[in-house]
C-alpha atoms as a PDB file:
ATOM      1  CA  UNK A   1     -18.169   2.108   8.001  1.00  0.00           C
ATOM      2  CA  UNK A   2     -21.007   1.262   5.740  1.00  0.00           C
ATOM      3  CA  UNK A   3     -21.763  -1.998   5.020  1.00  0.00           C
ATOM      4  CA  UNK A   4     -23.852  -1.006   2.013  1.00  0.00           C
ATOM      5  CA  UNK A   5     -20.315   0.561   0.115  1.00  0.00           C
ATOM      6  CA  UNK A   6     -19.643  -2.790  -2.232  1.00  0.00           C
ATOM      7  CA  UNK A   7     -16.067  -1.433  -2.161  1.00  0.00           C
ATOM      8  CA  UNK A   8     -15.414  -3.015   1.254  1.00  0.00           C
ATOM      9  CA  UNK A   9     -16.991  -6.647   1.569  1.00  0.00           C
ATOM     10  CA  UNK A  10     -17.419  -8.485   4.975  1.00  0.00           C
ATOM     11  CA  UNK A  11     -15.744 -12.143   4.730  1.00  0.00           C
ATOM     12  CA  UNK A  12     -14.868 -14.238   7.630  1.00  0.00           C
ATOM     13  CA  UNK A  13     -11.885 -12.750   9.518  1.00  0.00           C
ATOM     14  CA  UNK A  14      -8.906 -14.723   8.401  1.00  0.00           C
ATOM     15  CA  UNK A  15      -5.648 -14.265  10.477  1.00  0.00           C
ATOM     16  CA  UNK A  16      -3.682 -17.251   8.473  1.00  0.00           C
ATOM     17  CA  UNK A  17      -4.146 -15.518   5.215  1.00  0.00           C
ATOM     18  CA  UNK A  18      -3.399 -11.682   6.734  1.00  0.00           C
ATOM     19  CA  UNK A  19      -0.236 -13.705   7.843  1.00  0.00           C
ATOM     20  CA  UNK A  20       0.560 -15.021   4.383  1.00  0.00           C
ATOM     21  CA  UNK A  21       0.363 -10.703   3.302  1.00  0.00           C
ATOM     22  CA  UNK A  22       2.349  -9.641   6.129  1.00  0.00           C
ATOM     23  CA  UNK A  23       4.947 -12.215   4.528  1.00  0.00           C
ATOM     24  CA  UNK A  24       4.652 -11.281   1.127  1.00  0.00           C
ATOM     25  CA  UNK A  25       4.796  -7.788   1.705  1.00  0.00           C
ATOM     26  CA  UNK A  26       8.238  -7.880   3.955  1.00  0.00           C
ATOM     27  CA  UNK A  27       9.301 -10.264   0.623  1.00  0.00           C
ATOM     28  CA  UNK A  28       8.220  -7.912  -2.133  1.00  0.00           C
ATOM     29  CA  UNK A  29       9.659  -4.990  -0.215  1.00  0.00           C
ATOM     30  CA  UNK A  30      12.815  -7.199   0.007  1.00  0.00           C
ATOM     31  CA  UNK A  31      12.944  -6.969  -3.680  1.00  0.00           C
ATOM     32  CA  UNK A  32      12.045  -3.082  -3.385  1.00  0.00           C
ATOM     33  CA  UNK A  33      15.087  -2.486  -1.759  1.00  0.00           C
ATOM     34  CA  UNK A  34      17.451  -4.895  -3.991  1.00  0.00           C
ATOM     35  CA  UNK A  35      15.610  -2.683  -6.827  1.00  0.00           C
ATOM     36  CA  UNK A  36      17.326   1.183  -5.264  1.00  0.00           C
ATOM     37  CA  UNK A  37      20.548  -0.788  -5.083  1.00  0.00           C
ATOM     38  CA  UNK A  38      20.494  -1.310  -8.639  1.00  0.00           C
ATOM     39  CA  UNK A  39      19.114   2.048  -9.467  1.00  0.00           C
ATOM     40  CA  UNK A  40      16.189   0.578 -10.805  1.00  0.00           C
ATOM     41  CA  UNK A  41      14.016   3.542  -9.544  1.00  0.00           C
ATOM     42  CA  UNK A  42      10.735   2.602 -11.035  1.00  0.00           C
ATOM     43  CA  UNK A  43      10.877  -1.477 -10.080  1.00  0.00           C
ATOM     44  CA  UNK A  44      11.966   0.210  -6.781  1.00  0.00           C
ATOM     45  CA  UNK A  45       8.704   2.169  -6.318  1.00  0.00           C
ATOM     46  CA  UNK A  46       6.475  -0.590  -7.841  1.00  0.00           C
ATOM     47  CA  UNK A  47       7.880  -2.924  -5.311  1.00  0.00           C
ATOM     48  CA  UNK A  48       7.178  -0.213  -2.480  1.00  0.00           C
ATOM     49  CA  UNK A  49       3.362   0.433  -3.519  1.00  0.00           C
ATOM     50  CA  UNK A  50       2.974  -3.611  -4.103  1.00  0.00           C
ATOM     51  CA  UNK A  51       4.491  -4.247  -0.291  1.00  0.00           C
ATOM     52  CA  UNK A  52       1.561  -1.310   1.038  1.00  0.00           C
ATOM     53  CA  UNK A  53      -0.749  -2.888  -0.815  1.00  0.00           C
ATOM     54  CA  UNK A  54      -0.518  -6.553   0.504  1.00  0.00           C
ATOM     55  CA  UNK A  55       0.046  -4.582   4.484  1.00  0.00           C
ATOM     56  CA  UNK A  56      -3.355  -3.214   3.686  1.00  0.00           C
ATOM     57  CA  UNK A  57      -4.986  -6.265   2.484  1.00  0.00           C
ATOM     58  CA  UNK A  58      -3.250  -8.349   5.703  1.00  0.00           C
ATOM     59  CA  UNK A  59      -5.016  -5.741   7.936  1.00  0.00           C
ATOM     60  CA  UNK A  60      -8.468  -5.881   6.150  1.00  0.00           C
ATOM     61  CA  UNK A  61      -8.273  -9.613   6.190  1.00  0.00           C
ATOM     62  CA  UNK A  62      -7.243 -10.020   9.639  1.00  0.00           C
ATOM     63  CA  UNK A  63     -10.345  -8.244  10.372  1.00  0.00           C
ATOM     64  CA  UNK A  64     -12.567  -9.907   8.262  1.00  0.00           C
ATOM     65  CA  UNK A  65     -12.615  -7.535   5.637  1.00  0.00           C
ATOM     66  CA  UNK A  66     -11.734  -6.925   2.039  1.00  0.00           C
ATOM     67  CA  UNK A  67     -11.414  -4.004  -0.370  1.00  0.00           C
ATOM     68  CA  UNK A  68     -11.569  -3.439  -4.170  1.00  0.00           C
ATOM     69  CA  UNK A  69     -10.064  -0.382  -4.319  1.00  0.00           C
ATOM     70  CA  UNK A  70      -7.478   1.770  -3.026  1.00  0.00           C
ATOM     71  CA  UNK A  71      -9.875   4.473  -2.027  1.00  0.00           C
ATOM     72  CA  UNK A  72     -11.802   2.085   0.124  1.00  0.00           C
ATOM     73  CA  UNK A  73      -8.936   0.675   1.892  1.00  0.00           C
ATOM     74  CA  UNK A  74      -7.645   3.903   2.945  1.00  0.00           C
ATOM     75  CA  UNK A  75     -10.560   4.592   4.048  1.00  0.00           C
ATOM     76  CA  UNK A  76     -11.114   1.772   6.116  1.00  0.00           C
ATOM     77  CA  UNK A  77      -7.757   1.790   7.475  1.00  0.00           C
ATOM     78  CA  UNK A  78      -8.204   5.931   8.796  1.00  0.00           C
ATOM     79  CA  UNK A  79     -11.114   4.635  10.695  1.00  0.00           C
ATOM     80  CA  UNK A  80     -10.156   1.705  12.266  1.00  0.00           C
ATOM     81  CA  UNK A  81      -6.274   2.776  12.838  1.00  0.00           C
ATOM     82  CA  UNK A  82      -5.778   6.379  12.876  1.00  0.00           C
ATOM     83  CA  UNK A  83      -2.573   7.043  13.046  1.00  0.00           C
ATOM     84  CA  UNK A  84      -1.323   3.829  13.431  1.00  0.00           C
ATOM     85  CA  UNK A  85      -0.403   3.610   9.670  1.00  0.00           C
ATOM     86  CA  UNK A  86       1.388   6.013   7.273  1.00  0.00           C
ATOM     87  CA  UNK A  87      -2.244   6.119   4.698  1.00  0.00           C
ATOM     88  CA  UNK A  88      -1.650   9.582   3.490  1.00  0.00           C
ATOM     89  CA  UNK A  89       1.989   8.934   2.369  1.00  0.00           C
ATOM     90  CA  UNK A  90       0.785   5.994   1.180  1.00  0.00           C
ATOM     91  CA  UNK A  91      -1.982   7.709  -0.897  1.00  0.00           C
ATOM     92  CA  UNK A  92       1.143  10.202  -1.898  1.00  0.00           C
ATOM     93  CA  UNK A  93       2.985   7.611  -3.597  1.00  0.00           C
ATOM     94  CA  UNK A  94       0.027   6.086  -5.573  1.00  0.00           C
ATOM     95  CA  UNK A  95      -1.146   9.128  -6.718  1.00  0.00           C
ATOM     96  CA  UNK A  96       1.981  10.948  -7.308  1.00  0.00           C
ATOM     97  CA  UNK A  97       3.542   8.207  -9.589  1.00  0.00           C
ATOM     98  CA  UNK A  98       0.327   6.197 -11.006  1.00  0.00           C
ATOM     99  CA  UNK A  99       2.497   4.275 -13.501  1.00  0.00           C
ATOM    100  CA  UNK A 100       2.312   2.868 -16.771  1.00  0.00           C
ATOM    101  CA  UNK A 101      -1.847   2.727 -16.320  1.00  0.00           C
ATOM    102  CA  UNK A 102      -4.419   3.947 -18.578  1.00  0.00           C
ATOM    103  CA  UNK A 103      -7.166   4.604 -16.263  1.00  0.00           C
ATOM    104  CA  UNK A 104      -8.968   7.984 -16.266  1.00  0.00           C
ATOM    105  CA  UNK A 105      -7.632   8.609 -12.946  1.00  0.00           C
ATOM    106  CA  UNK A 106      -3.718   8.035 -13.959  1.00  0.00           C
ATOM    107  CA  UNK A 107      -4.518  10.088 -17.103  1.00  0.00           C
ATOM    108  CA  UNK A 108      -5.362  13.512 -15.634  1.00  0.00           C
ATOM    109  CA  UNK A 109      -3.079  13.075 -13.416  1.00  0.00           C
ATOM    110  CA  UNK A 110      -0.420  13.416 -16.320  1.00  0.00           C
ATOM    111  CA  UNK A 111      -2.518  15.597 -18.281  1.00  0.00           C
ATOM    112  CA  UNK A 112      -2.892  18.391 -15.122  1.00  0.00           C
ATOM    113  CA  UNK A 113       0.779  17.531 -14.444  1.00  0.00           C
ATOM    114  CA  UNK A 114       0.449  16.535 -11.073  1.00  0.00           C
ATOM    115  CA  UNK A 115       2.704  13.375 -11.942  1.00  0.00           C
ATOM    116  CA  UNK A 116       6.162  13.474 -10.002  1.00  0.00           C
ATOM    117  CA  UNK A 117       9.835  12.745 -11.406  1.00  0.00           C
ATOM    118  CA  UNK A 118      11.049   9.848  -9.769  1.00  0.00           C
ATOM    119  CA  UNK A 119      14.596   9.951  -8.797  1.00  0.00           C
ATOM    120  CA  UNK A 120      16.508   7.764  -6.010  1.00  0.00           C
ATOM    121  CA  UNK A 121      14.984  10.263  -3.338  1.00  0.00           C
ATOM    122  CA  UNK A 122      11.511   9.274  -3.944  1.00  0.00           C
ATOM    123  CA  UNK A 123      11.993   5.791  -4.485  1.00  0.00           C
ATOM    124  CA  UNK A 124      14.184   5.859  -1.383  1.00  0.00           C
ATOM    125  CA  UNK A 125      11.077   7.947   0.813  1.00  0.00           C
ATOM    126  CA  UNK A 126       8.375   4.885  -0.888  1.00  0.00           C
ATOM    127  CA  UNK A 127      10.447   1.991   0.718  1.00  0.00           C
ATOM    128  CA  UNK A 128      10.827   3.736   3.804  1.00  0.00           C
ATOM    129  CA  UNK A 129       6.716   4.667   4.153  1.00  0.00           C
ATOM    130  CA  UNK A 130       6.530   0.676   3.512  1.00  0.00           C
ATOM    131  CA  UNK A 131       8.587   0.034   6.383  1.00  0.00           C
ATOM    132  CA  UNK A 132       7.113   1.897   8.639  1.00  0.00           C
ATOM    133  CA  UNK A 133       3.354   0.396   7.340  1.00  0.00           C
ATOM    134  CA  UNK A 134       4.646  -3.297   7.424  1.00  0.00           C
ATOM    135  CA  UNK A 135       6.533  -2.295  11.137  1.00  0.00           C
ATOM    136  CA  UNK A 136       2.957  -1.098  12.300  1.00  0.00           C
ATOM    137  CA  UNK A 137       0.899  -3.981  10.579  1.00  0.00           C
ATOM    138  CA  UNK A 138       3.454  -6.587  12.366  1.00  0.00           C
ATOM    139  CA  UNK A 139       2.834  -4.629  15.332  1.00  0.00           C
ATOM    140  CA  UNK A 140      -0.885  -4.728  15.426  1.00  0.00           C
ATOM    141  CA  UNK A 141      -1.064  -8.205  14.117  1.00  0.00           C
ATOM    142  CA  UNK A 142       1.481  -9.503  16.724  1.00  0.00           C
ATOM    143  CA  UNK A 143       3.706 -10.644  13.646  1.00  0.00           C
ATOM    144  CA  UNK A 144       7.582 -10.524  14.986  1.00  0.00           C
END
Protein backbone atom coordinates (compact mmCIF):
# COMPACT_ATOMS: atom_id res chain seq x y z
CA UNK A 1 0.00 0.00 0.00
CA UNK A 2 1.21 3.51 -0.29
CA UNK A 3 1.42 5.53 2.46
CA UNK A 4 1.64 8.66 0.33
CA UNK A 5 -2.34 7.90 -1.14
CA UNK A 6 -4.20 10.54 1.46
CA UNK A 7 -7.18 8.25 0.75
CA UNK A 8 -5.98 5.70 3.33
CA UNK A 9 -4.54 7.42 6.61
CA UNK A 10 -2.42 5.51 9.26
CA UNK A 11 -4.05 6.06 12.91
CA UNK A 12 -3.31 3.98 15.86
CA UNK A 13 -4.83 0.49 15.46
CA UNK A 14 -7.99 0.54 17.47
CA UNK A 15 -9.67 -2.91 18.14
CA UNK A 16 -12.45 -1.31 20.69
CA UNK A 17 -13.73 0.96 18.05
CA UNK A 18 -13.49 -1.88 14.98
CA UNK A 19 -15.64 -3.69 17.70
CA UNK A 20 -18.16 -0.89 18.07
CA UNK A 21 -18.48 -1.34 13.65
CA UNK A 22 -18.67 -4.94 13.77
CA UNK A 23 -21.77 -4.12 16.15
CA UNK A 24 -23.28 -1.55 14.24
CA UNK A 25 -23.03 -3.23 11.13
CA UNK A 26 -24.79 -6.73 12.40
CA UNK A 27 -27.48 -3.81 13.86
CA UNK A 28 -27.96 -1.83 10.68
CA UNK A 29 -28.13 -5.04 8.70
CA UNK A 30 -30.74 -6.08 11.34
CA UNK A 31 -32.78 -3.26 10.08
CA UNK A 32 -31.79 -4.32 6.36
CA UNK A 33 -33.51 -7.34 6.73
CA UNK A 34 -36.74 -5.95 8.74
CA UNK A 35 -36.62 -3.48 5.55
CA UNK A 36 -37.19 -6.85 2.61
CA UNK A 37 -39.87 -7.97 5.03
CA UNK A 38 -41.70 -4.92 4.49
CA UNK A 39 -40.90 -4.66 0.86
CA UNK A 40 -39.14 -1.64 1.41
CA UNK A 41 -36.57 -2.53 -1.37
CA UNK A 42 -34.58 0.61 -1.42
CA UNK A 43 -34.27 1.11 2.73
CA UNK A 44 -33.44 -2.63 2.26
CA UNK A 45 -30.38 -2.01 0.03
CA UNK A 46 -29.34 1.23 1.85
CA UNK A 47 -29.25 -0.74 5.00
CA UNK A 48 -27.12 -3.54 3.14
CA UNK A 49 -24.40 -1.01 1.64
CA UNK A 50 -24.45 0.98 5.23
CA UNK A 51 -23.76 -2.63 7.16
CA UNK A 52 -20.51 -3.19 4.31
CA UNK A 53 -19.54 -0.03 4.91
CA UNK A 54 -19.12 -0.01 8.79
CA UNK A 55 -17.47 -4.12 8.16
CA UNK A 56 -14.97 -2.23 6.10
CA UNK A 57 -14.27 0.55 8.39
CA UNK A 58 -14.10 -2.22 11.55
CA UNK A 59 -11.38 -3.97 9.45
CA UNK A 60 -9.38 -0.77 8.53
CA UNK A 61 -9.59 0.32 12.10
CA UNK A 62 -8.67 -2.83 13.64
CA UNK A 63 -5.61 -2.44 11.69
CA UNK A 64 -4.86 0.91 12.31
CA UNK A 65 -6.15 2.26 9.30
CA UNK A 66 -8.77 4.50 7.83
CA UNK A 67 -10.25 5.32 4.43
CA UNK A 68 -12.10 8.26 2.78
CA UNK A 69 -13.41 6.63 0.08
CA UNK A 70 -14.89 3.59 -1.18
CA UNK A 71 -12.28 3.11 -3.82
CA UNK A 72 -9.55 3.13 -1.25
CA UNK A 73 -11.09 0.74 1.04
CA UNK A 74 -11.58 -1.81 -1.50
CA UNK A 75 -8.50 -1.46 -2.29
CA UNK A 76 -7.00 -1.91 0.88
CA UNK A 77 -9.14 -4.69 1.78
CA UNK A 78 -7.99 -6.88 -1.83
CA UNK A 79 -4.54 -6.52 -0.51
CA UNK A 80 -4.59 -7.30 2.86
CA UNK A 81 -7.58 -10.05 2.62
CA UNK A 82 -7.91 -11.51 -0.70
CA UNK A 83 -10.54 -13.47 -0.78
CA UNK A 84 -11.46 -13.35 2.57
CA UNK A 85 -14.22 -10.73 1.84
CA UNK A 86 -16.96 -10.49 -0.84
CA UNK A 87 -15.21 -6.64 -2.25
CA UNK A 88 -16.29 -7.10 -5.78
CA UNK A 89 -19.98 -7.82 -4.92
CA UNK A 90 -19.64 -5.30 -2.67
CA UNK A 91 -18.34 -2.81 -5.32
CA UNK A 92 -21.48 -4.39 -7.48
CA UNK A 93 -23.99 -3.10 -5.23
CA UNK A 94 -22.53 0.46 -4.82
CA UNK A 95 -22.08 0.97 -8.20
CA UNK A 96 -25.02 -0.71 -9.60
CA UNK A 97 -27.59 1.23 -7.42
CA UNK A 98 -25.64 4.63 -6.44
CA UNK A 99 -28.83 6.17 -5.00
CA UNK A 100 -30.41 9.34 -4.64
CA UNK A 101 -26.64 11.11 -5.02
CA UNK A 102 -25.61 13.81 -7.23
CA UNK A 103 -22.04 13.12 -7.61
CA UNK A 104 -20.45 12.92 -11.09
CA UNK A 105 -19.83 9.39 -10.52
CA UNK A 106 -23.71 8.42 -9.65
CA UNK A 107 -24.64 10.67 -12.62
CA UNK A 108 -23.08 8.80 -15.57
CA UNK A 109 -23.87 6.02 -14.16
CA UNK A 110 -27.65 6.91 -14.90
CA UNK A 111 -26.85 8.82 -17.85
CA UNK A 112 -24.83 5.56 -19.64
CA UNK A 113 -27.61 3.46 -18.06
CA UNK A 114 -25.58 1.25 -16.20
CA UNK A 115 -28.02 1.85 -13.12
CA UNK A 116 -29.94 -1.47 -12.11
CA UNK A 117 -33.82 -1.95 -11.25
CA UNK A 118 -34.05 -2.93 -7.85
CA UNK A 119 -36.55 -5.51 -7.12
CA UNK A 120 -36.76 -7.99 -3.95
CA UNK A 121 -34.01 -10.19 -5.78
CA UNK A 122 -31.39 -7.64 -5.57
CA UNK A 123 -32.15 -6.31 -2.35
CA UNK A 124 -32.39 -9.91 -1.18
CA UNK A 125 -28.55 -10.80 -3.01
CA UNK A 126 -27.20 -7.08 -1.03
CA UNK A 127 -28.18 -8.46 2.49
CA UNK A 128 -26.85 -11.70 1.79
CA UNK A 129 -23.15 -10.22 0.37
CA UNK A 130 -23.40 -8.31 3.92
CA UNK A 131 -23.66 -11.43 5.68
CA UNK A 132 -21.19 -13.11 4.33
CA UNK A 133 -18.70 -9.69 4.79
CA UNK A 134 -19.82 -9.20 8.51
CA UNK A 135 -19.46 -13.45 8.92
CA UNK A 136 -15.79 -12.98 7.57
CA UNK A 137 -14.99 -9.63 9.48
CA UNK A 138 -16.28 -11.49 12.85
CA UNK A 139 -14.16 -14.20 11.76
CA UNK A 140 -10.95 -12.38 11.30
CA UNK A 141 -11.54 -10.10 14.18
CA UNK A 142 -12.37 -13.04 16.55
CA UNK A 143 -15.90 -11.32 17.09
CA UNK A 144 -18.49 -14.37 17.97
Amino acid sequence: MNEANQEIVKADPDPARAFFAVSLAADTLQSARTRLLRNDYVGALDEAKNSMRLTSSALLFRDGYVATTFDSAASYLLSHYPGAVPVEEWRYFETAFPGPSVGLMSQLIRVLGKEKKLDETEAGKAISTAEAFLRSAKSILGVP
